[in-house]
Protein backbone atom coordinates (compact mmCIF):
# COMPACT_ATOMS: atom_id res chain seq x y z
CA UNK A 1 96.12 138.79 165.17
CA UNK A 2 97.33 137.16 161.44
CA UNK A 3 100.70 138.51 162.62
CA UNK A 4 101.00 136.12 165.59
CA UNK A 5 99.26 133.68 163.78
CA UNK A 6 101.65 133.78 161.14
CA UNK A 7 104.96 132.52 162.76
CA UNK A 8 102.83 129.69 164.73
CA UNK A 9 101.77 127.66 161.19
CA UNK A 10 105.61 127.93 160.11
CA UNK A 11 106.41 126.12 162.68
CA UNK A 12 103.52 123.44 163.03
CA UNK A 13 104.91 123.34 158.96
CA UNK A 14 107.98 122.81 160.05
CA UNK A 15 107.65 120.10 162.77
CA UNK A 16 105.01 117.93 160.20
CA UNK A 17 107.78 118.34 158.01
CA UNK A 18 110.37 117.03 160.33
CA UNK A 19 108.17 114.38 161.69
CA UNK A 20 107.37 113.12 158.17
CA UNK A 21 110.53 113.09 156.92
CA UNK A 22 111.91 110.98 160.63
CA UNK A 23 109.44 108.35 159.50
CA UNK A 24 110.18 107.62 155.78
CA UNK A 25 113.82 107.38 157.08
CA UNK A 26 116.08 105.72 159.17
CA UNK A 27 117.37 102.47 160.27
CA UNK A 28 116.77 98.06 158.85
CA UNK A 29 113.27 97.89 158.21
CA UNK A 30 111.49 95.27 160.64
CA UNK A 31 107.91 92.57 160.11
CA UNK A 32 107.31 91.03 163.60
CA UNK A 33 104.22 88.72 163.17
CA UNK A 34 102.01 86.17 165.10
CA UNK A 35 102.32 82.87 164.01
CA UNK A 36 98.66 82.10 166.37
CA UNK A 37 97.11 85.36 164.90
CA UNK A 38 94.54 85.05 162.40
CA UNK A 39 96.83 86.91 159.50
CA UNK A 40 99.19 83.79 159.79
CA UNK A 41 96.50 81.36 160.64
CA UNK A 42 95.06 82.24 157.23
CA UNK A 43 98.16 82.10 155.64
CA UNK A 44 99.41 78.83 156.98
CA UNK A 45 98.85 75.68 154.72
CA UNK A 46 99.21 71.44 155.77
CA UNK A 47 100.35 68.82 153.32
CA UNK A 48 101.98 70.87 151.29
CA UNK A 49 105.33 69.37 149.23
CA UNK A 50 108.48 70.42 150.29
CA UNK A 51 110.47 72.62 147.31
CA UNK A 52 113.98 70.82 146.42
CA UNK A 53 116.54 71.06 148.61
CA UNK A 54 114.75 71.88 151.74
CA UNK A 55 116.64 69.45 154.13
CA UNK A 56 115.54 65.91 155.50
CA UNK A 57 115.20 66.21 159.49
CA UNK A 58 118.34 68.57 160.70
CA UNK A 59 116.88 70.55 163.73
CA UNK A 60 116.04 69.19 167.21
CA UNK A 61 114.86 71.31 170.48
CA UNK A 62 113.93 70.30 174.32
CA UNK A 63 110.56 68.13 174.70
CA UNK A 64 109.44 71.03 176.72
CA UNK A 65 109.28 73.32 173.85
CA UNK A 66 106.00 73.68 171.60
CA UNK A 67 106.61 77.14 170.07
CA UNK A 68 109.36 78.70 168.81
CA UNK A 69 110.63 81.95 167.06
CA UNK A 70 112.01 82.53 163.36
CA UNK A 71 114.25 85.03 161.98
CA UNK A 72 115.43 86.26 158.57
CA UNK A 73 115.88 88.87 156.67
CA UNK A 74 114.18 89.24 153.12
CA UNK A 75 115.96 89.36 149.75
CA UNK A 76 115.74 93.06 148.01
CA UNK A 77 115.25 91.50 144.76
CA UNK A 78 113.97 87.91 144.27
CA UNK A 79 115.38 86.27 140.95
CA UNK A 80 115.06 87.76 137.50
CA UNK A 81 115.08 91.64 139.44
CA UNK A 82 110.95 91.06 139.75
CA UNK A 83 109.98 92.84 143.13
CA UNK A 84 109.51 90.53 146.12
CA UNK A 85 105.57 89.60 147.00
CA UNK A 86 106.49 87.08 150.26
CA UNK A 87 108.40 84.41 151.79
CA UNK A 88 107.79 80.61 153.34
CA UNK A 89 108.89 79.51 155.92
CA UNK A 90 108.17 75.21 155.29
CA UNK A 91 108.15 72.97 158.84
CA UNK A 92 108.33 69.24 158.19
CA UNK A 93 108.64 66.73 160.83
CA UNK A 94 109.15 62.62 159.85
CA UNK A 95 105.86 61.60 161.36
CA UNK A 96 103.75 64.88 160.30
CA UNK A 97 102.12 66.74 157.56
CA UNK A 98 104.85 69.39 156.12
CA UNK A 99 103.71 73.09 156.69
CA UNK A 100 104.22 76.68 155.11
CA UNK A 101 103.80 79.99 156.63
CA UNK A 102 102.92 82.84 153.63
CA UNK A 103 104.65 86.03 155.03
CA UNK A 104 103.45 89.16 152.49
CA UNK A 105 106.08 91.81 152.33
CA UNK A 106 105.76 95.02 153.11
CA UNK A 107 107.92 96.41 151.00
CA UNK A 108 108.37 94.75 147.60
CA UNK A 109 111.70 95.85 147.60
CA UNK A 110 112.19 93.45 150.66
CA UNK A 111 115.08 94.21 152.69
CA UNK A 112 112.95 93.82 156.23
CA UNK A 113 114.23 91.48 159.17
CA UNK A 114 111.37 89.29 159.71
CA UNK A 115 110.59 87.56 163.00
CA UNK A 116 107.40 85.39 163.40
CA UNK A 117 106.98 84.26 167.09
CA UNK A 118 104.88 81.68 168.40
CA UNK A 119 104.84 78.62 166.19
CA UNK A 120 103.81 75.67 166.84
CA UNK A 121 106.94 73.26 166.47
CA UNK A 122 105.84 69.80 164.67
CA UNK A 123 107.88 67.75 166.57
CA UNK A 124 110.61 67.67 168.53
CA UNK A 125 113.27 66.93 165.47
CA UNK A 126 111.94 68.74 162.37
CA UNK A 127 113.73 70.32 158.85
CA UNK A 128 112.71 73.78 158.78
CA UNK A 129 113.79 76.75 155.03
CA UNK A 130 112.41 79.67 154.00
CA UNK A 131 111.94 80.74 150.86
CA UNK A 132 111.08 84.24 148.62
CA UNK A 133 108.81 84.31 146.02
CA UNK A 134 108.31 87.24 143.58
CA UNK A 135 105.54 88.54 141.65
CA UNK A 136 105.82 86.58 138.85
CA UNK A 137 105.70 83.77 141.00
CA UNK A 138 108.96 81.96 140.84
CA UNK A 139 110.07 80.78 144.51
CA UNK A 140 113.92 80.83 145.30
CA UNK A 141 115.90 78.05 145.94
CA UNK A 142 115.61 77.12 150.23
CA UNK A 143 117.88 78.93 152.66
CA UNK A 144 118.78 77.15 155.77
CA UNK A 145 118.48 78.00 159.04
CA UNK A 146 121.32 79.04 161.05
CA UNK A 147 121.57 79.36 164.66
């Protein structure tokens, strides 16, 4: 009975290693997030200042629209080669409070597309960067959104 035994673990060896080794490679890493979900909800702070160079009012969508989506991809290394701990994404509208949305990394060594869904646009013309911040707490300059 070990004999027939035997051949059976090499292969449930085999396939654990196989199935391990699939998951710790492969393609772009990816953070899909909640903007309504109580991670982000936690995470989201009003009144907060602007950092220089974010732009005055540059982005404008349908009345009909309350949410939208965001996209980027993180830096691998923030400035000074210090490992990546999140990113901002800042909202400001003319007639409202100016927002940020803390997104934690996953990986410190960043890299991951990000894409936070559902939230809540300020108004309907509103400036909208994202920034990265590292561990030692120095925040990037603003990139700017592309469409």
């Amino acid at each position: 009975m070990s004999f027939t035994m035997r051949p059976c673990w090499r292969w449930l060896l085999l396939f654990a290693g196989l199935t391990l080794a699939a998951c710790a490679t492969g393609g772009p890493k990816g953070l899909v997030k909640d903007a309504q979900g109580d991670e982000l909800r936690k995470e989201t702070t009003l009144g907060v200042t602007l950092p220089p160079g974010c732009p005055p009012i540059t982005t404008s969508i349908p009345a009909e629209k309350k949410k939208l989506t965001v996209s980027y991809q993180e830096p691998t290394l923030d400035h000074g080669g210090i490992f990546l701990a999140f990113t901002t994404i800042y909202l400001s509208s003319p007639r409202g409070q100016a927002q940020a949305i803390r997104v934690w990394t996953n990986d410190a060594r960043g890299g991951a597309i990000v894409t936070i869904k559902n939230i809540a646009v300020p108004a309907q013309e509103f400036a909208l960067c994202v920034t990265a911040t590292n561990w030692a707490g120095q925040e990037s300059p603003p990139a700017l959104p592309t469409r």
